[in-house]
N, C-alpha and C. Protein backbone atom coordinates (compact mmCIF):
# COMPACT_ATOMS: atom_id res chain seq x y z
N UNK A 1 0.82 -1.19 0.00
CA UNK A 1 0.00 0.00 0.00
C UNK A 1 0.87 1.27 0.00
N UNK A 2 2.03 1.23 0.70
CA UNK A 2 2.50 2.58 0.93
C UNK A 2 3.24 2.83 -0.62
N UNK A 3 4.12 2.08 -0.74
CA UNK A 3 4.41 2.04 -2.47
C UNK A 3 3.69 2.46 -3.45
N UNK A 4 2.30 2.40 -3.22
CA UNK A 4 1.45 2.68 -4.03
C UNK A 4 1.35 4.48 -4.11
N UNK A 5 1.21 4.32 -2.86
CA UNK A 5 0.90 5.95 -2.37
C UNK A 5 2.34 6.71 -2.61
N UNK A 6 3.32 6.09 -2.24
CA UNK A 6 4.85 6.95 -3.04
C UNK A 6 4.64 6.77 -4.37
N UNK A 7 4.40 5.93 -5.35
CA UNK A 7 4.49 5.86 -6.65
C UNK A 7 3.14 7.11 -7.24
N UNK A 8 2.29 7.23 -6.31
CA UNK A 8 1.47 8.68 -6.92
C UNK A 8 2.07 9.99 -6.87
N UNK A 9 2.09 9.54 -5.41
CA UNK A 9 3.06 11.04 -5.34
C UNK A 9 3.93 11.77 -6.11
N UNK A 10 5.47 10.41 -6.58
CA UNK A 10 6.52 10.44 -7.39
C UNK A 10 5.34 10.83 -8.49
N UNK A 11 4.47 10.37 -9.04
CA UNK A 11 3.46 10.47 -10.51
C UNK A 11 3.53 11.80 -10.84
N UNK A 12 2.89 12.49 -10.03
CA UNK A 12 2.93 13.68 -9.49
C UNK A 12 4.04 14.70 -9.70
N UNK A 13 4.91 14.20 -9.28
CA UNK A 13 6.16 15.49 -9.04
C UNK A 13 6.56 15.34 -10.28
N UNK A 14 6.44 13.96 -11.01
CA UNK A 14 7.54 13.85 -12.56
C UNK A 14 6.45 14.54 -13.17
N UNK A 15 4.96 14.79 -13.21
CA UNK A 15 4.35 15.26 -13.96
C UNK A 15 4.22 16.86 -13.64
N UNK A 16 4.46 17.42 -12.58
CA UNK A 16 5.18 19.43 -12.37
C UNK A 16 5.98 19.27 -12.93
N UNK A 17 7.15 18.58 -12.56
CA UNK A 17 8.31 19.11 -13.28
C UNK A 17 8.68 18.82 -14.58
N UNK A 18 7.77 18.08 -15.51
CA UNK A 18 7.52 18.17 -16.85
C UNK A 18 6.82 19.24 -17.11
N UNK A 19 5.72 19.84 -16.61
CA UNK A 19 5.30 21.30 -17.32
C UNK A 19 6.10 22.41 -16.75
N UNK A 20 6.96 22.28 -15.85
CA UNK A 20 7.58 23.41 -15.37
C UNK A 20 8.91 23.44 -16.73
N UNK A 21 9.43 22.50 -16.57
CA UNK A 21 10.32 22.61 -17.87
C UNK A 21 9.68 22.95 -19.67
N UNK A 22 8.46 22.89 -19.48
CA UNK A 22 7.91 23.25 -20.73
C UNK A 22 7.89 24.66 -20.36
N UNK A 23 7.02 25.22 -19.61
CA UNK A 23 6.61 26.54 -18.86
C UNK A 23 8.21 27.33 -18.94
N UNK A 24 9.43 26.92 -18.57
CA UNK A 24 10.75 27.62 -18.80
C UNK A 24 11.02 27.72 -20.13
N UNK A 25 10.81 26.86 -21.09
CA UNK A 25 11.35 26.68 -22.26
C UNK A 25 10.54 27.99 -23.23
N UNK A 26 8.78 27.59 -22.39
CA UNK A 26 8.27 28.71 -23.15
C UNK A 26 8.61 30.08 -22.84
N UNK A 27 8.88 30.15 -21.32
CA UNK A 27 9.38 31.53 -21.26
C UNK A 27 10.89 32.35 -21.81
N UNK A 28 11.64 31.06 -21.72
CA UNK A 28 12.66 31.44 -22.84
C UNK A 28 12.83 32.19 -24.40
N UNK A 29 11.53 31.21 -24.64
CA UNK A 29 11.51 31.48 -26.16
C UNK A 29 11.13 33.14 -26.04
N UNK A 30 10.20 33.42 -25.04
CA UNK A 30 9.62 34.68 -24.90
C UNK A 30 11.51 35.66 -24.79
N UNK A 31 11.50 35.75 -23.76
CA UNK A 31 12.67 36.25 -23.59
C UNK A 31 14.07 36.58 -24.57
N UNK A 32 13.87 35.51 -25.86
CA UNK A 32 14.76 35.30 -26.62
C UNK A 32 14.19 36.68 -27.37
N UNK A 33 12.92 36.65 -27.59
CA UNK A 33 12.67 37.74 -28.93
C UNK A 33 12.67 38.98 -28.30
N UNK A 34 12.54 39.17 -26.96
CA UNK A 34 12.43 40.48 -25.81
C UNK A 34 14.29 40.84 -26.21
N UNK A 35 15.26 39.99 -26.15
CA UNK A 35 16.42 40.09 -26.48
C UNK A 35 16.95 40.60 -27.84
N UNK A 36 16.58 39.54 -28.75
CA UNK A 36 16.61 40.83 -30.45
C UNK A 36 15.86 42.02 -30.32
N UNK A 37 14.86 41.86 -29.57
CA UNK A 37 14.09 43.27 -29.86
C UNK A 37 14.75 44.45 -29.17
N UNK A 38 15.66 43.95 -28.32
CA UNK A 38 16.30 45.18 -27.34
C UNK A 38 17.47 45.23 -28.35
N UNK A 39 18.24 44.85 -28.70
CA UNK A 39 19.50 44.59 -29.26
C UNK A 39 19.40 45.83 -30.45
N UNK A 40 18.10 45.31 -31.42
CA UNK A 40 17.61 45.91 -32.42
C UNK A 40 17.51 47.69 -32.47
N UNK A 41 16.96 47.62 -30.77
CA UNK A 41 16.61 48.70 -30.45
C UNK A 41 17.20 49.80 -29.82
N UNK A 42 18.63 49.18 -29.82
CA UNK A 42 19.69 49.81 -28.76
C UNK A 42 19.26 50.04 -27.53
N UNK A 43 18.27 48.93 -27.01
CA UNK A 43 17.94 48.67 -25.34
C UNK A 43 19.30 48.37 -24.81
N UNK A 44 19.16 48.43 -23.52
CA UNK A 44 20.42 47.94 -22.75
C UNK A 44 19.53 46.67 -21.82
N UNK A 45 20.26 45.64 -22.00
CA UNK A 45 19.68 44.27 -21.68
C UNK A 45 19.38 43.60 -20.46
N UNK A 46 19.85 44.64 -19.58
CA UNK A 46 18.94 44.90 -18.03
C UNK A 46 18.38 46.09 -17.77
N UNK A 47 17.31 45.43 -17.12
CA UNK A 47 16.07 46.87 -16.75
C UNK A 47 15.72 46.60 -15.24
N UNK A 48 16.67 46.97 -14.73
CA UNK A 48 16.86 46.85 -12.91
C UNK A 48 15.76 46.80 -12.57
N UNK A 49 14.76 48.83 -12.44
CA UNK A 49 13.27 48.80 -12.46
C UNK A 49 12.26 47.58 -12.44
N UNK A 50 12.25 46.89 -13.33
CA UNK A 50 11.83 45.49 -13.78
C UNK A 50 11.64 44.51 -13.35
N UNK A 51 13.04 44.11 -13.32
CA UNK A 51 13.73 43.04 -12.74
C UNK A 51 12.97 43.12 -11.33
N UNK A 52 12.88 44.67 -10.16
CA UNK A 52 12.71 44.91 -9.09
C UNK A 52 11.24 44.73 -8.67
N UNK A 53 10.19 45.19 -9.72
CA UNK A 53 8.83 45.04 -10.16
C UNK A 53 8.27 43.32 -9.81
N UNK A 54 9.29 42.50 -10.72
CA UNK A 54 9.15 41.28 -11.16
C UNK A 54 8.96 40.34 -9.62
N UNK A 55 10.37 40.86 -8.77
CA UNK A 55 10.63 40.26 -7.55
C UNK A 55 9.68 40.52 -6.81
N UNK A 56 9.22 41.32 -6.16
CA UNK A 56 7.99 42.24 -5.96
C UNK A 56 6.93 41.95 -5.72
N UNK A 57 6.42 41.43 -7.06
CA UNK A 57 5.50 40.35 -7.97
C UNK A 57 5.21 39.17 -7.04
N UNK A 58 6.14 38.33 -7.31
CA UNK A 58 6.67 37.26 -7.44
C UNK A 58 6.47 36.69 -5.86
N UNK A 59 7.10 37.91 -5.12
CA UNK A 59 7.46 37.50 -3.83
C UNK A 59 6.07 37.45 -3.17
N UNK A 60 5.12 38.54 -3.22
CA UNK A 60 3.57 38.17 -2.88
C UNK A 60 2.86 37.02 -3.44
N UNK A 61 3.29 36.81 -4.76
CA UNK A 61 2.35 35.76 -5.10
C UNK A 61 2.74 34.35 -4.22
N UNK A 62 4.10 33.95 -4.20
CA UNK A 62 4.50 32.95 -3.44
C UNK A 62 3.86 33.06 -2.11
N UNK A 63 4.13 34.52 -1.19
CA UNK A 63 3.49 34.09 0.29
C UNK A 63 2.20 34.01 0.37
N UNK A 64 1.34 34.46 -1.15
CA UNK A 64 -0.46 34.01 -0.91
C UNK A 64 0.16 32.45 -1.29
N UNK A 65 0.49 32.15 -1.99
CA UNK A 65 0.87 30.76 -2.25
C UNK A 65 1.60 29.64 -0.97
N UNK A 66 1.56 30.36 -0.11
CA UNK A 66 2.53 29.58 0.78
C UNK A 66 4.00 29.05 0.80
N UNK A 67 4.64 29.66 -0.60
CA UNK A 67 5.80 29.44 -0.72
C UNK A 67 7.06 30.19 -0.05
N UNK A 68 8.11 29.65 0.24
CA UNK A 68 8.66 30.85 0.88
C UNK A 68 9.34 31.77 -0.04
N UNK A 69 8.67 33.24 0.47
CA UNK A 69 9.46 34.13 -0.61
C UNK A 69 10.72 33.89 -1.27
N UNK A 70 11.49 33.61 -0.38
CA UNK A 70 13.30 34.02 -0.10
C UNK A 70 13.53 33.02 -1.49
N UNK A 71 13.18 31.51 -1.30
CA UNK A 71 13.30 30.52 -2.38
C UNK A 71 12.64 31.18 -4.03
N UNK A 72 11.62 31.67 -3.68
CA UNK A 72 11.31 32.20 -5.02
C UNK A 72 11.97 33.50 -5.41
N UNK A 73 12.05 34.22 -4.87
CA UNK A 73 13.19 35.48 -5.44
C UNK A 73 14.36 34.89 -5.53
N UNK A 74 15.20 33.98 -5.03
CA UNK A 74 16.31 33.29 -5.48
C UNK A 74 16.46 32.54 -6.93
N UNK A 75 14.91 31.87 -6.67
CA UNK A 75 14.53 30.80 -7.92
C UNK A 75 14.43 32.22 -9.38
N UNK A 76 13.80 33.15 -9.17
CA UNK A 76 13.87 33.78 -10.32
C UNK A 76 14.88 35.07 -10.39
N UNK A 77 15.67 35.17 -9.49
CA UNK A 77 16.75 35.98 -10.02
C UNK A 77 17.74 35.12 -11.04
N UNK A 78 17.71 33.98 -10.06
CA UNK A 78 18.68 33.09 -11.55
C UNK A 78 18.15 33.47 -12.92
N UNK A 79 16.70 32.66 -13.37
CA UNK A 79 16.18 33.04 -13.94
C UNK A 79 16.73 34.62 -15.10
N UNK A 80 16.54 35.15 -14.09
CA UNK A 80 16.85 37.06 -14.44
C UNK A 80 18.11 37.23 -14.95
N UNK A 81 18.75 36.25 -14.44
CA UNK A 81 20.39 36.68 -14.66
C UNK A 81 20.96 35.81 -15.65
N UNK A 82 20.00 34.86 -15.96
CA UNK A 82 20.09 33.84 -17.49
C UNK A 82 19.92 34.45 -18.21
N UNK A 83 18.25 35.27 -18.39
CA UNK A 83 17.98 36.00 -19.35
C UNK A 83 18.74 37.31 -19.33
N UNK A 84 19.64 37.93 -18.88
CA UNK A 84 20.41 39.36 -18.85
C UNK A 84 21.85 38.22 -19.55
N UNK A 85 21.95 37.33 -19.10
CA UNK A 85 23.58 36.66 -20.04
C UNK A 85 23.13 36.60 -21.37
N UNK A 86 21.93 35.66 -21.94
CA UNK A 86 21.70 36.11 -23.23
C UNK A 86 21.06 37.41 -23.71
N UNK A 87 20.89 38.46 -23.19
CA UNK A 87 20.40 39.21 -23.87
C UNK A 87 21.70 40.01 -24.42
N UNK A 88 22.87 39.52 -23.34
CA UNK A 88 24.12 40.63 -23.84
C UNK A 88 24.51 39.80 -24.85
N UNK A 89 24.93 38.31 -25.16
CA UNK A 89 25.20 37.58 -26.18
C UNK A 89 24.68 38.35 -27.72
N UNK A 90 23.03 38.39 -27.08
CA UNK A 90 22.77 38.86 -28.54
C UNK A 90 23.21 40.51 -29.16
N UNK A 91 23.78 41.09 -28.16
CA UNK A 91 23.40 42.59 -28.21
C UNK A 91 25.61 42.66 -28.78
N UNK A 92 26.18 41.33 -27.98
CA UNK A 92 27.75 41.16 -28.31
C UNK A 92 28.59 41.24 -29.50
């Protein structure tokens, strides 16, 4: 029985973290064209403001969510600082 009940669970987590990796990939793609379009535009490929907005964001939605902030502003500054490495690539 308990096997059973770990093997849902595990069901479970492999099936988040399959749309979470779709959900990144799509936001990538987003980010990729936010990147030519700045490049194009003689943007400069961080927007602190933003970035600060984003965390902000982010950090309320997690504590209505019950998540702990600290992990999610960590989890998406990476994030932030992926998309600011390629945006200078493209702008290089």
């Amino acid at each position: 029985m308990a096997d059973e009940v770990l093997r849902g669970y595990r069901k479970s987590i492999d099936n988040i973290d399959a749309a979470l990796v779709c959900l990144l990939a799509e936001r990538f793609k987003v980010t990729q064209a936010v990147g030519r379009y700045k490049a194009e535009a003689g943007l400069p490929p961080a927007d602190p403001g933003r970035e600060d907005q984003q965390i902000a964001r982010l950090r309320a939605l997690a504590e209505e969510a019950e998540l702990d902030p600290e992990f999610s502003e960590k989890f998406l500054r990476f994030i932030i600082d992926e998309v600011i490495r390629h945006h200078r690539q493209l702008q290089g």
